[in-house]
Protein backbone atom coordinates (compact mmCIF):
# COMPACT_ATOMS: atom_id res chain seq x y z
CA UNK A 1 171.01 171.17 129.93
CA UNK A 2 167.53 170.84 130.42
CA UNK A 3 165.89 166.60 129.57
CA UNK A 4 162.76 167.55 127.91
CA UNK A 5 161.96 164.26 127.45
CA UNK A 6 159.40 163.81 130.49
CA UNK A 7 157.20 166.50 128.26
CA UNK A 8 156.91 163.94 125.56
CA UNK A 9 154.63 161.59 124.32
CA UNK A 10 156.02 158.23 122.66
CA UNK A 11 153.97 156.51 120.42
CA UNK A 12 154.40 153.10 118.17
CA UNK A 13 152.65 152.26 115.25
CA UNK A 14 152.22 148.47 114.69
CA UNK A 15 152.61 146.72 110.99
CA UNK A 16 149.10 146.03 111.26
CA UNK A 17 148.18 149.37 112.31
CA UNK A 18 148.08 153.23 110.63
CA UNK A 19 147.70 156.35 112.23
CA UNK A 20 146.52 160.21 111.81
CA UNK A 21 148.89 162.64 113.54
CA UNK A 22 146.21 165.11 114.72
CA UNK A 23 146.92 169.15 115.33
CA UNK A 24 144.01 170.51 117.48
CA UNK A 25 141.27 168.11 116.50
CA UNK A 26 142.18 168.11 112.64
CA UNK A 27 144.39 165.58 110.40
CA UNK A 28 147.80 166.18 109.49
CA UNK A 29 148.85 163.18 108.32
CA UNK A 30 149.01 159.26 107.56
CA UNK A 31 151.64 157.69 109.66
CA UNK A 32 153.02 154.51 108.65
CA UNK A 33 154.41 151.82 111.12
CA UNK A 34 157.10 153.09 113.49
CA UNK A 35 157.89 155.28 116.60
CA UNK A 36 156.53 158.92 116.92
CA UNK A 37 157.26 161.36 119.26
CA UNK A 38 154.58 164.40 120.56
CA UNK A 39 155.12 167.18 122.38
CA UNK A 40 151.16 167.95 123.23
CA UNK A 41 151.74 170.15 125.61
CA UNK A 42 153.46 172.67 123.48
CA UNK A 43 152.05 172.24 120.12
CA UNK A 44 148.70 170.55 120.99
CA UNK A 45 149.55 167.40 119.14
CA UNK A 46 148.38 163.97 119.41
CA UNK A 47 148.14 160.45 117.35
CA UNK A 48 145.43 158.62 117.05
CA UNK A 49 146.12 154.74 116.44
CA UNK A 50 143.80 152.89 114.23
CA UNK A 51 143.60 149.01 113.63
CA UNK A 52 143.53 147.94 110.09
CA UNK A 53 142.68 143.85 110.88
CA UNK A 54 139.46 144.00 108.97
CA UNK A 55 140.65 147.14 106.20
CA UNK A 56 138.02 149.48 107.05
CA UNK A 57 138.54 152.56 108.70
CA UNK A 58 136.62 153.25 111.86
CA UNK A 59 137.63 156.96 111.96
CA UNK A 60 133.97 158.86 113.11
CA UNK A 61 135.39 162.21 110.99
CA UNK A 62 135.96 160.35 107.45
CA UNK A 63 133.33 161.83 106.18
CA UNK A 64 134.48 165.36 106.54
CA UNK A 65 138.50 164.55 106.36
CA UNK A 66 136.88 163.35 102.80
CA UNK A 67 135.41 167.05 102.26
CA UNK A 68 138.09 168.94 103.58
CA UNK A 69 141.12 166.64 102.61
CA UNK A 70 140.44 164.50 99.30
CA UNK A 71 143.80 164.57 98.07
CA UNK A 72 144.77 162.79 101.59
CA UNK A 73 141.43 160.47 101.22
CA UNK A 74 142.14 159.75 97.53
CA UNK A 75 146.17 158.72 98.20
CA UNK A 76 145.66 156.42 101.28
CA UNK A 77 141.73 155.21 100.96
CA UNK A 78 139.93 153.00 99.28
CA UNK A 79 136.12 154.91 99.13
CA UNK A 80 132.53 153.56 98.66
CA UNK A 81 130.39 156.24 98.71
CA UNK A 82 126.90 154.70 97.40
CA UNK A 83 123.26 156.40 96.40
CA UNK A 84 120.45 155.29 97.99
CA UNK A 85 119.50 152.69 94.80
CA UNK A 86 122.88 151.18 95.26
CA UNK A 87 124.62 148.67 97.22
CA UNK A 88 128.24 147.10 97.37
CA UNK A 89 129.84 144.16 97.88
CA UNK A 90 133.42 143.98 99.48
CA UNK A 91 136.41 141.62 98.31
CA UNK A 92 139.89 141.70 100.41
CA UNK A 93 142.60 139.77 98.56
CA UNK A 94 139.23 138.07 96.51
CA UNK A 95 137.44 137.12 99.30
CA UNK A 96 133.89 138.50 99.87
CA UNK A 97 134.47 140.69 103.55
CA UNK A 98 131.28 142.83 103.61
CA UNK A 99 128.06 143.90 102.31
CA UNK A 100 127.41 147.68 102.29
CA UNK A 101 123.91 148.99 102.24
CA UNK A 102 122.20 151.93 100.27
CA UNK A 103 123.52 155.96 101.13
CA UNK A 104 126.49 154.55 102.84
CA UNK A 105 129.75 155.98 102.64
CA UNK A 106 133.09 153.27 103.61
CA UNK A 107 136.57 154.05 103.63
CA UNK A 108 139.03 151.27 103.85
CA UNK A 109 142.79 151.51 103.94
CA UNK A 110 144.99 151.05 100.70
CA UNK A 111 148.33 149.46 100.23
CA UNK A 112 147.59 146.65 103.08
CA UNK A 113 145.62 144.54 100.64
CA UNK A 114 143.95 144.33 97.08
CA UNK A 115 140.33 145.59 98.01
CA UNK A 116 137.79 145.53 95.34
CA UNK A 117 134.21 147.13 95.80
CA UNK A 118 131.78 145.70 93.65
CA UNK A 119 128.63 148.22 93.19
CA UNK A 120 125.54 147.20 92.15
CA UNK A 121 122.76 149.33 90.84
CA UNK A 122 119.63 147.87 93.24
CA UNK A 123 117.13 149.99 90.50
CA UNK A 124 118.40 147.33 87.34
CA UNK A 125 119.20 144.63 89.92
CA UNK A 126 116.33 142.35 91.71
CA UNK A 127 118.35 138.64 91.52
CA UNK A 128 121.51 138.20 93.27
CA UNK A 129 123.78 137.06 90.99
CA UNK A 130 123.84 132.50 91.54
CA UNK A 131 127.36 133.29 93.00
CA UNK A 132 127.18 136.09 94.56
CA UNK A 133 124.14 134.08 96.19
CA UNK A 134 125.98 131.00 97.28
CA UNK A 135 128.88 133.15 98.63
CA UNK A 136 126.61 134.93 101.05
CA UNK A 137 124.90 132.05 102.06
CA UNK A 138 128.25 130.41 103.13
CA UNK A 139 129.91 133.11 104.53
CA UNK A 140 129.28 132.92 108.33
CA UNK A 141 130.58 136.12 109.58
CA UNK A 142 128.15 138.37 107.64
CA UNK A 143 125.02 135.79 108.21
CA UNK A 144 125.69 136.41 112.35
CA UNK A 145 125.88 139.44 111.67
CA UNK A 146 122.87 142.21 110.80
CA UNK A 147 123.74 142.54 106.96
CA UNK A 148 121.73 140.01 105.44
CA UNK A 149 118.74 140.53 107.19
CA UNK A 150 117.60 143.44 105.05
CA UNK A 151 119.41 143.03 102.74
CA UNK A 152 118.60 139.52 101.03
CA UNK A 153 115.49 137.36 101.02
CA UNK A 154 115.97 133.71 99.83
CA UNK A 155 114.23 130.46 99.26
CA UNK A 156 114.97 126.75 98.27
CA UNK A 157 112.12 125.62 95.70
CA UNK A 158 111.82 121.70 96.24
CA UNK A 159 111.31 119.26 93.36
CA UNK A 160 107.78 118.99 93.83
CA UNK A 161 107.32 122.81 94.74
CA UNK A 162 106.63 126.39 92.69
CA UNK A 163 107.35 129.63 95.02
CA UNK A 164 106.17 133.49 93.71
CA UNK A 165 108.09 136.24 94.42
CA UNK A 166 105.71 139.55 95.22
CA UNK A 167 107.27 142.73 95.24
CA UNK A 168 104.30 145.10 97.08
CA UNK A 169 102.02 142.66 96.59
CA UNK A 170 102.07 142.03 92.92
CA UNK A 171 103.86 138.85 91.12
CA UNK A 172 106.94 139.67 89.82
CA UNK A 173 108.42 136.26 88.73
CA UNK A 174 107.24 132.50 89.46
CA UNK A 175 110.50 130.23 90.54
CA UNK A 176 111.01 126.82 89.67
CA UNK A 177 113.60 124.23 91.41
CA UNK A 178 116.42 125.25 93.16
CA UNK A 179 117.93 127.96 95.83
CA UNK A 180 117.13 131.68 94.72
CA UNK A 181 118.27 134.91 96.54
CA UNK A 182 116.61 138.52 95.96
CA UNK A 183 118.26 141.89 96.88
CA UNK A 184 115.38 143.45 99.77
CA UNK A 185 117.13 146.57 100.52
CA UNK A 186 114.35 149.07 100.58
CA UNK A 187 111.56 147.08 98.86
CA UNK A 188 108.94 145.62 100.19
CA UNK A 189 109.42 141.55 99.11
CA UNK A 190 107.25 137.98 100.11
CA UNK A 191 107.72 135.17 98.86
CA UNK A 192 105.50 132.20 99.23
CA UNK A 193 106.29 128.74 98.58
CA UNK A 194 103.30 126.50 97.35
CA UNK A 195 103.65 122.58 97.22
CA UNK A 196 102.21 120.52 94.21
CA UNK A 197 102.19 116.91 96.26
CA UNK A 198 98.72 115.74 96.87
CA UNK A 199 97.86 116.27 100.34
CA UNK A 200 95.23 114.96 103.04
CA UNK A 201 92.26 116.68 104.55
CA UNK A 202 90.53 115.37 107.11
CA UNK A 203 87.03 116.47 108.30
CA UNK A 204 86.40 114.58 111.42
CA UNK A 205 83.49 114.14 114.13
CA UNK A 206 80.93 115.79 112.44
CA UNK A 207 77.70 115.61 114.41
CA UNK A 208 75.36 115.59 111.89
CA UNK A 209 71.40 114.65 111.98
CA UNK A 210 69.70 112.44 109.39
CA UNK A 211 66.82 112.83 107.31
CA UNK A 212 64.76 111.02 109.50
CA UNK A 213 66.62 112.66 112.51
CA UNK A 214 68.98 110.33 113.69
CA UNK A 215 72.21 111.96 114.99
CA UNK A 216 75.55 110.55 113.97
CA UNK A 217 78.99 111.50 113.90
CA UNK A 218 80.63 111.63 110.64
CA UNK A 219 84.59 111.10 109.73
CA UNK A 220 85.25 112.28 105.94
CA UNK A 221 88.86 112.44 104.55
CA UNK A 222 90.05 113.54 100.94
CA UNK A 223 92.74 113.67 98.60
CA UNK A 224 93.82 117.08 96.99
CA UNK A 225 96.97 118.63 95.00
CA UNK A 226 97.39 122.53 93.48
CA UNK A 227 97.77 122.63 90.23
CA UNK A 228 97.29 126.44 89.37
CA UNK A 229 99.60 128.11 91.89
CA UNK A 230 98.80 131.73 90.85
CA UNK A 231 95.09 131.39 90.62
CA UNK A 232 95.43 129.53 94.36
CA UNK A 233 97.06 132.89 95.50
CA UNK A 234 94.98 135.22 93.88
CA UNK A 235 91.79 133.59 94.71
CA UNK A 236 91.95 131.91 98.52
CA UNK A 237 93.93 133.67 101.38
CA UNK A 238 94.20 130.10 103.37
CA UNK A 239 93.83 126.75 101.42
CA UNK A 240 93.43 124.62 104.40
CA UNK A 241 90.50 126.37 106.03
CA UNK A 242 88.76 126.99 103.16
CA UNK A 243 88.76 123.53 102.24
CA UNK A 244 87.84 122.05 105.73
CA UNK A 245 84.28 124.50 105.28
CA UNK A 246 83.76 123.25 102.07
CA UNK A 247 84.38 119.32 102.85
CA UNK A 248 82.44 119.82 105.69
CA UNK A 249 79.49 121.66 104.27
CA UNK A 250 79.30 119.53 101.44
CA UNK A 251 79.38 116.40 104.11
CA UNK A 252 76.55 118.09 105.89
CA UNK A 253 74.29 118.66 102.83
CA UNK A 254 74.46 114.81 101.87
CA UNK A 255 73.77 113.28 105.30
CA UNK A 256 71.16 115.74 106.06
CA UNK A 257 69.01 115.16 102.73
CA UNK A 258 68.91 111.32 103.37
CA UNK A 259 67.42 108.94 105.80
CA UNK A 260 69.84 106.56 108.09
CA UNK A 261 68.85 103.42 106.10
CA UNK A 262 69.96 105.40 102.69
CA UNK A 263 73.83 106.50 104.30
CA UNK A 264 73.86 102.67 105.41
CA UNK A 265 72.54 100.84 102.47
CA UNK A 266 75.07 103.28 100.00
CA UNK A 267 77.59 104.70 101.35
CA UNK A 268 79.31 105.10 97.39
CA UNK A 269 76.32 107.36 96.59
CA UNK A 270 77.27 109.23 99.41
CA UNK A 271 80.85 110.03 98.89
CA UNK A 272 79.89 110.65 95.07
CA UNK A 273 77.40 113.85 96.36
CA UNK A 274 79.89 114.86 98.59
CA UNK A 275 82.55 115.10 95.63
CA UNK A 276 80.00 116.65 93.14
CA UNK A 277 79.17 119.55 95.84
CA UNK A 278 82.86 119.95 96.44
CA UNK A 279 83.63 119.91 92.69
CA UNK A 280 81.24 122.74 92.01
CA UNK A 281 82.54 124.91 95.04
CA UNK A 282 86.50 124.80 94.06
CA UNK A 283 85.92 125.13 90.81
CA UNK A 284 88.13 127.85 89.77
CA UNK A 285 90.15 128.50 92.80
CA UNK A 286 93.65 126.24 91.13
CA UNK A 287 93.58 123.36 92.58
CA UNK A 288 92.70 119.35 92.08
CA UNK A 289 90.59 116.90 93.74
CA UNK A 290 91.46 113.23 94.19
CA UNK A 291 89.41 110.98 96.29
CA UNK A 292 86.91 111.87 98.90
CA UNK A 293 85.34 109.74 101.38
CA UNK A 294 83.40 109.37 104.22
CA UNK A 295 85.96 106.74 106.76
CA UNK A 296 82.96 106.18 109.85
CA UNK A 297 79.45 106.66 110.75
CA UNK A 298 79.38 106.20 114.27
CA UNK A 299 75.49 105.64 115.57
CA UNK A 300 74.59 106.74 119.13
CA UNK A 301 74.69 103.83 121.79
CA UNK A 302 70.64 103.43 121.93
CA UNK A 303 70.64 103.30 117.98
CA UNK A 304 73.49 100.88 117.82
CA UNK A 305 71.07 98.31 120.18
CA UNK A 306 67.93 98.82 118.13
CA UNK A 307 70.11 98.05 114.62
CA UNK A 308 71.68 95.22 116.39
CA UNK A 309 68.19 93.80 116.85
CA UNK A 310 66.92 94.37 113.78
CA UNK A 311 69.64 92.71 112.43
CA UNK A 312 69.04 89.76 114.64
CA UNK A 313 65.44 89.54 113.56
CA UNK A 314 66.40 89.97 109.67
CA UNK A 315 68.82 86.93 110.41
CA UNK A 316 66.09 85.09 112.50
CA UNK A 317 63.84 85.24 110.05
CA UNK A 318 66.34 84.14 107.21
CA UNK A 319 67.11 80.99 109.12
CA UNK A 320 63.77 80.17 110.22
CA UNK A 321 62.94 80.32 106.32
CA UNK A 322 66.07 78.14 105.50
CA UNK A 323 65.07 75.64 107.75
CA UNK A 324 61.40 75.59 106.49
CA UNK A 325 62.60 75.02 102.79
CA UNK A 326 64.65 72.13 104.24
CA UNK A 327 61.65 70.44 105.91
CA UNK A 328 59.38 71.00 103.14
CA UNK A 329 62.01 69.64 100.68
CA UNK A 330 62.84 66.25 103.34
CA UNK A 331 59.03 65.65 103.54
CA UNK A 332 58.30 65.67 99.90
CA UNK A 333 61.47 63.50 99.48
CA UNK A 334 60.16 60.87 102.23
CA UNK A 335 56.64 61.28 100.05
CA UNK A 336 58.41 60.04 96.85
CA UNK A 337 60.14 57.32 98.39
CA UNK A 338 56.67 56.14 100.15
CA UNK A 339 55.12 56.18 96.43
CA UNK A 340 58.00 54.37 94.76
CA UNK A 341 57.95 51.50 97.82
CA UNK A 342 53.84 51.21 96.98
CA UNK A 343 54.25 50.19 93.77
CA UNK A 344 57.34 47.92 94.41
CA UNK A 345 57.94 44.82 96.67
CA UNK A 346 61.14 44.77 96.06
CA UNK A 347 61.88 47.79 97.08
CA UNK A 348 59.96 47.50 100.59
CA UNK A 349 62.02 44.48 101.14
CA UNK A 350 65.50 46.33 100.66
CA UNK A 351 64.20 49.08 103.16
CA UNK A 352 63.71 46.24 105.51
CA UNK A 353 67.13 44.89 104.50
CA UNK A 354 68.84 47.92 105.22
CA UNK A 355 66.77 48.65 108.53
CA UNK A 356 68.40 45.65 109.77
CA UNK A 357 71.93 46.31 109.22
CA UNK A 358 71.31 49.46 111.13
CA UNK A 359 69.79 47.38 114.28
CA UNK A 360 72.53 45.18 114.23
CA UNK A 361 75.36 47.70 114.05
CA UNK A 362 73.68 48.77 117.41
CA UNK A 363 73.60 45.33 119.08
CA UNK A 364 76.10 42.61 120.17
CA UNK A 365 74.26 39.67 120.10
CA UNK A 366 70.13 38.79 118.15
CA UNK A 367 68.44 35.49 119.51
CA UNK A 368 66.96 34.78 116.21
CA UNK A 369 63.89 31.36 116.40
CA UNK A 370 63.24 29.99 112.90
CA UNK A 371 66.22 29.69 111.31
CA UNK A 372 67.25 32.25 108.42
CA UNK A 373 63.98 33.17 107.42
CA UNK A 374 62.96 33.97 110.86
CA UNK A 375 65.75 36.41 110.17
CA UNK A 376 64.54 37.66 106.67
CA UNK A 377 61.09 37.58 107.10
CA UNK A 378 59.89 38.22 110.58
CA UNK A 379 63.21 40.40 112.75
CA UNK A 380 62.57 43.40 110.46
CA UNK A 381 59.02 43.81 108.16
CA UNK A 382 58.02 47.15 106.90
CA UNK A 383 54.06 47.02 107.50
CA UNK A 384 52.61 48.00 103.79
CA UNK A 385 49.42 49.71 103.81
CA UNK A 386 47.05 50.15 101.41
């Protein structure tokens, strides 16, 4: 007796594995788990061994086993065959597994777990569903992977921020606090996130020349929040630029129509022009000013010594005026006193008194010839003339 054995092929199917017994290229059948024998040589037979770890099929043919063979497709598939306005989501055993994108046809394998495809019509459909959202935002596998990058566009709207969604460039909805998710397959979407928080400008070393043509350099900051987000959009392309001219235009038409002594004398009148001529420029464009103000004037090196001495001079002369009111004032005193001691004795003789308590706080020792009134009368006298 013949062994044929050496002519055939042994194959084993796995639990976690299905199979197609083939017959010259084409499907004959699902095999289940087991042990199969082929005799290729004879009756052109193979299998072909397929892993079933993640459901789907990976069979390059499905598409035309499904043409040829539904019956076979219905009984052991699972099919998603979607238009091109739809997409699907995937749930194994009610967990999300995949995301399928428009005119895309899936085939994943029954009776190894509850699959459920979830279609959803992208034409009725702009906002992923909250859950849907947070479960695609947490599932790891599919954001490593290439299905969410056209297929979702997302955003987290702050407290203090409004975002617009566009869909080709015109407003389709504005979004308020919180994380929102959009379905992108196919469309063209942009979303732009605009914060309502004042902010800072600053407009810094700005040469800039005087009235009476003295160059300075000019540091102006300002306050400023949006408060119309959609008239911001619609009317400037970038905020930040725009308002960095307009500061510093507006800077340079109030230092340029006044003379050095004006900017220094009132600096408050300057920062009011500079908010009026900002004022009437933004008017319209969606946002708010707050405070504007010019931080330094910085004067060339030369200028800085000839101010200095002018300012010593100014002082000079303010001191040199103090201390002539103070003379004038101590000689008109001394004249009063003079007057008063004409017209009084007594008075002259208390002078004279108090004369000598200063000598003799001076002196330790006063040889004195005539007894007291040598003392009174002749140490100190106050010569009184007429």
């Amino acid at each position: 007796m013949v062994n044929l054995n050496f002519l055939m092929n042994k194959t084993v199917v796995a639990p976690y594995q299905r199979a197609f017994r083939m017959k010259d290229q084409t499907v004959q059948a699902v095999l289940q788990p087991g042990v199969y024998w082929t005799y290729p040589l004879w009756n052109r037979d193979e299998i072909r061994v397929f892993s079933t770890v993640d459901q789907k099929c990976d069979y390059v043919h499905m598409d035309t086993l499904a043409a040829t063979q539904p019956e076979l497709v219905e009984r052991y598939f699972d099919v998603a065959n979607l238009l091109d306005t739809q997409a699907a989501l995937v749930y194994i055993n009610d967990k999300l597994s995949d995301l399928l994108a428009p005119g895309t046809q899936h085939y994943y394998w029954k009776d190894l777990a509850d699959v459920r495809i979830e279609v959803i019509d992208l034409d009725q459909t702009l906002r992923v569903d909250s859950d849907v959202a947070n479960l695609l935002s947490r599932n790891q596998r599919l954001r490593r992977g290439s299905e969410l990058l056209g297929a979702t566009i997302s955003t987290l709207v702050g407290e203090q921020q409004v975002a617009m969604l566009y869909e080709n460039e015109v407003l389709q909805e504005v979004l308020q606090p919180g994380f929102h998710m959009f379905w992108k397959f196919a469309r063209k979407l942009r979303l732009n996130t605009v914060d309502t928080r004042w902010e800072i400008v600053d407009v810094s070393g700005q040469e800039i020349l005087t009235k009476d043509r003295v160059s300075l350099r000019v540091n102006l900051s300002a306050t400023y929040k949006v408060v119309d987000p959609i008239m911001l959009e619609n009317s400037v392309q970038r905020l930040d630029t725009y308002l960095y001219r307009e500061l510093q235009l507006a800077l340079r038409q109030a230092v340029g129509t006044r003379t050095l002594d004006e900017l220094l004398v009132n600096k408050t009148a300057l920062d009011s022009m500079i908010s009026e001529g900002v004022d009437a420029s933004l008017k319209g464009i969606g946002i708010e000013m707050g405070s504007i103000g010019v931080k330094d004037i910085i004067l060339p090196g030369e200028m800085k010594d000839i101010l200095n001495q002018v300012v010593l001079a100014e002082k000079n002369a303010q001191a040199n005026n103090i201390r002539r009111r103070e003379e004038t004032a101590a000689t008109r005193s001394l004249m009063n006193t003079a007057k008063l001691m004409a017209d009084n004795p007594l008075l002259v003789r208390l002078k004279e008194l108090e004369a000598l308590e200063k000598v003799t706080t001076n002196i330790d020792r006063i040889t004195v010839f005539g007894g007291m009134d040598g003392v009174m009368q002749d140490l100190v006298k106050i010569d009184q003339r007429d």
